[in-house]
C-alpha atoms as a PDB file:
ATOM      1  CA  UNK A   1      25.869 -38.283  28.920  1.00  0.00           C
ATOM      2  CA  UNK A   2      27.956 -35.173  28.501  1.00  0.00           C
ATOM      3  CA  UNK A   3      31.218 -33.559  26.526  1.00  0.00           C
ATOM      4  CA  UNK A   4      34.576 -33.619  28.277  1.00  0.00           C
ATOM      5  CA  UNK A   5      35.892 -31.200  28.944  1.00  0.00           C
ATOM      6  CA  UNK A   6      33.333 -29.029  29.727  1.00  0.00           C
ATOM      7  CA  UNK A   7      34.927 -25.707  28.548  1.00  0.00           C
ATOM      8  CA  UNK A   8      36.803 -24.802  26.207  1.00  0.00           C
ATOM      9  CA  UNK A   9      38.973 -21.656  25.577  1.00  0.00           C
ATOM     10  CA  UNK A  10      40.003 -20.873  22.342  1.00  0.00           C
ATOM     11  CA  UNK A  11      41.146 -17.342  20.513  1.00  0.00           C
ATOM     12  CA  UNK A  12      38.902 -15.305  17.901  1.00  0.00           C
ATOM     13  CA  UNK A  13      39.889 -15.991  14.172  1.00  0.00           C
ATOM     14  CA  UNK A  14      41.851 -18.764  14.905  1.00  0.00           C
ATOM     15  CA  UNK A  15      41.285 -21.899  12.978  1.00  0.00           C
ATOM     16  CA  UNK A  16      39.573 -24.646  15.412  1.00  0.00           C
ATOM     17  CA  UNK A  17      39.757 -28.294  15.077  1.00  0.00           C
ATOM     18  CA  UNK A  18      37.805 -30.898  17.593  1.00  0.00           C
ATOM     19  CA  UNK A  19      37.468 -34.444  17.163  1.00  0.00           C
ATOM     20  CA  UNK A  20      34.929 -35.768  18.849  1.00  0.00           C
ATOM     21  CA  UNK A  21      34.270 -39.163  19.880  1.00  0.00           C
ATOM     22  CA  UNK A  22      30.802 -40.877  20.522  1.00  0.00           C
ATOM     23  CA  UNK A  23      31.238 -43.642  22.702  1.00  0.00           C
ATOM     24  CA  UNK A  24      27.372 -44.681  22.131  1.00  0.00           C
ATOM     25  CA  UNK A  25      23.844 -43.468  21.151  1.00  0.00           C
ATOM     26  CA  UNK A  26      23.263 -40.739  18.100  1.00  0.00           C
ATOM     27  CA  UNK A  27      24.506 -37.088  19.286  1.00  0.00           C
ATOM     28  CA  UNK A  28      24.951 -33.850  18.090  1.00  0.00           C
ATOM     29  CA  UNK A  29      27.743 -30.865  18.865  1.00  0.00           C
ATOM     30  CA  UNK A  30      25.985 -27.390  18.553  1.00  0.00           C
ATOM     31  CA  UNK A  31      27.385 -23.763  18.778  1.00  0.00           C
ATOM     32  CA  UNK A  32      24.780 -21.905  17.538  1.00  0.00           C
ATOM     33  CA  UNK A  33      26.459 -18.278  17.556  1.00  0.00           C
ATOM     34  CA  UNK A  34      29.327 -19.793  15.558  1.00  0.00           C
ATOM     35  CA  UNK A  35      26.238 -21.828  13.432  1.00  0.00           C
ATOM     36  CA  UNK A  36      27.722 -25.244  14.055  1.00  0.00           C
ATOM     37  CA  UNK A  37      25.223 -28.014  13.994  1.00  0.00           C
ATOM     38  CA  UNK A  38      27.180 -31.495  13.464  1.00  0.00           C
ATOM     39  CA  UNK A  39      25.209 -34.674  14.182  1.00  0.00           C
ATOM     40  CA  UNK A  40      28.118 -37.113  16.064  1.00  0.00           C
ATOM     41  CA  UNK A  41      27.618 -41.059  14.837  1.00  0.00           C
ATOM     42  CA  UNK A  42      29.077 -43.944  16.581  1.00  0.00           C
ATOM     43  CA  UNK A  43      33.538 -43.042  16.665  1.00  0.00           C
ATOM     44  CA  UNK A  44      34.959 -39.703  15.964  1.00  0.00           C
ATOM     45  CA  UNK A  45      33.891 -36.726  14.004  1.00  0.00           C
ATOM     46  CA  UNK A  46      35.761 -33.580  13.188  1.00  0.00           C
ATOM     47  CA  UNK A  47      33.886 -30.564  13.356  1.00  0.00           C
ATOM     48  CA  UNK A  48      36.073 -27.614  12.178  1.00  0.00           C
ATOM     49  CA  UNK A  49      35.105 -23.393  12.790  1.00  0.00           C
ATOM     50  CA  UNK A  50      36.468 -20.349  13.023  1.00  0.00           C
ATOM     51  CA  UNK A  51      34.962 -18.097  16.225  1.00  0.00           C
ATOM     52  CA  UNK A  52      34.539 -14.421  14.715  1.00  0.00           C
ATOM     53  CA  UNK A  53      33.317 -13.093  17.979  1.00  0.00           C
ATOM     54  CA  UNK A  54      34.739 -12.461  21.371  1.00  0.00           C
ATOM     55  CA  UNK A  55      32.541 -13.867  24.414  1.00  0.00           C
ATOM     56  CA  UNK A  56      31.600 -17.026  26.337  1.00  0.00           C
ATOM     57  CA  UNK A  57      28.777 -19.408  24.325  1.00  0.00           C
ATOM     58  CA  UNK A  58      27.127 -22.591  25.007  1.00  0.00           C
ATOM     59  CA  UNK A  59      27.814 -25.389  23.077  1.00  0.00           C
ATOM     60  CA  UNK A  60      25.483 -28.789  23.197  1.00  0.00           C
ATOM     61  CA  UNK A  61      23.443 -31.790  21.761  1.00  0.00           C
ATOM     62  CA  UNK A  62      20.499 -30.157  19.916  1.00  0.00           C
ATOM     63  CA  UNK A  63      18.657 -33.825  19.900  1.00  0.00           C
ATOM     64  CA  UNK A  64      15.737 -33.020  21.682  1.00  0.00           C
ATOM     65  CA  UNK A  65      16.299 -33.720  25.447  1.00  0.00           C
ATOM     66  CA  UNK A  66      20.021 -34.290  25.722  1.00  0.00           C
ATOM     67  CA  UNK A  67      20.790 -30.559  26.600  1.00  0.00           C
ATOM     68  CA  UNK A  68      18.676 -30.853  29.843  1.00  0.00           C
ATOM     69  CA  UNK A  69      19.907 -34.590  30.380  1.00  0.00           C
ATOM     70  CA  UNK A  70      23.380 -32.734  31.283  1.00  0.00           C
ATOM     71  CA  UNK A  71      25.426 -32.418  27.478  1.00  0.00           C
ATOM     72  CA  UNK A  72      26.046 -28.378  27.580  1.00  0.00           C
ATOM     73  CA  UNK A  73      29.438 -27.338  27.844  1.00  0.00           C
ATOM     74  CA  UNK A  74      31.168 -23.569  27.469  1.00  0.00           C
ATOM     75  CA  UNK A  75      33.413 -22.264  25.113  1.00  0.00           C
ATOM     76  CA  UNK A  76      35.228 -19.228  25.393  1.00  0.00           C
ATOM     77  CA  UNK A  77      36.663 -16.898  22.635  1.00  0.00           C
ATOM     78  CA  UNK A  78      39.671 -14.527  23.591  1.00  0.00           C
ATOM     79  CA  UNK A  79      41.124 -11.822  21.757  1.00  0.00           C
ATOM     80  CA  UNK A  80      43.711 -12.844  18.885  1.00  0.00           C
ATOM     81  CA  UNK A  81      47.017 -12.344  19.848  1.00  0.00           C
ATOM     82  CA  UNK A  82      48.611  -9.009  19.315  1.00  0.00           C
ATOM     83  CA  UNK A  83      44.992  -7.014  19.873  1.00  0.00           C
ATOM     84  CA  UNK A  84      45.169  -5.276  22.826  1.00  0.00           C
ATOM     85  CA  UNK A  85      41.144  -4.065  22.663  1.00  0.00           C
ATOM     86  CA  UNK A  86      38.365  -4.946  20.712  1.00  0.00           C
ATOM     87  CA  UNK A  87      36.331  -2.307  19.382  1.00  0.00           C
END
């Protein structure tokens, strides 16, 4: 069990697209800062988001047991282009 890759680095405000494929039991793909909870059937599901904050944030399978069975993975939100600090 677990997501590949394991991080993922992506900039704030941009539009994000994943499609994730399930290769076998019931999962789930959470980012709870971004509030994305998307239960992942049997072949692939898009889950789409926009990241309106600038940091690095766990993302998982919120079926109970799964995180701690090895599913968490990292993704990281850069600055937009063109901003040169964040306030």
């Amino acid at each position: 069990m677990g997501f590949t890759p394991t991080e993922i680095i992506v900039q704030k405000r941009e539009s994000i697209i994943l499609d994730i494929a399930n290769k076998d039991i019931i999962h789930a793909f959470d980012i709870d800062a971004f509030d994305v909870h998307t239960i992942l059937q049997g072949g692939t599901t898009r889950v789409t988001f926009t990241p309106n904050k600038i940091g690095s944030f766990s993302y998982h399978c919120g079926i109970p047991r799964h995180t701690e069975a090895g599913i968490p993975g990292t993704i990281s939100v850069i600055p937009e282009r063109g901003v040169l600090k964040e306030k």
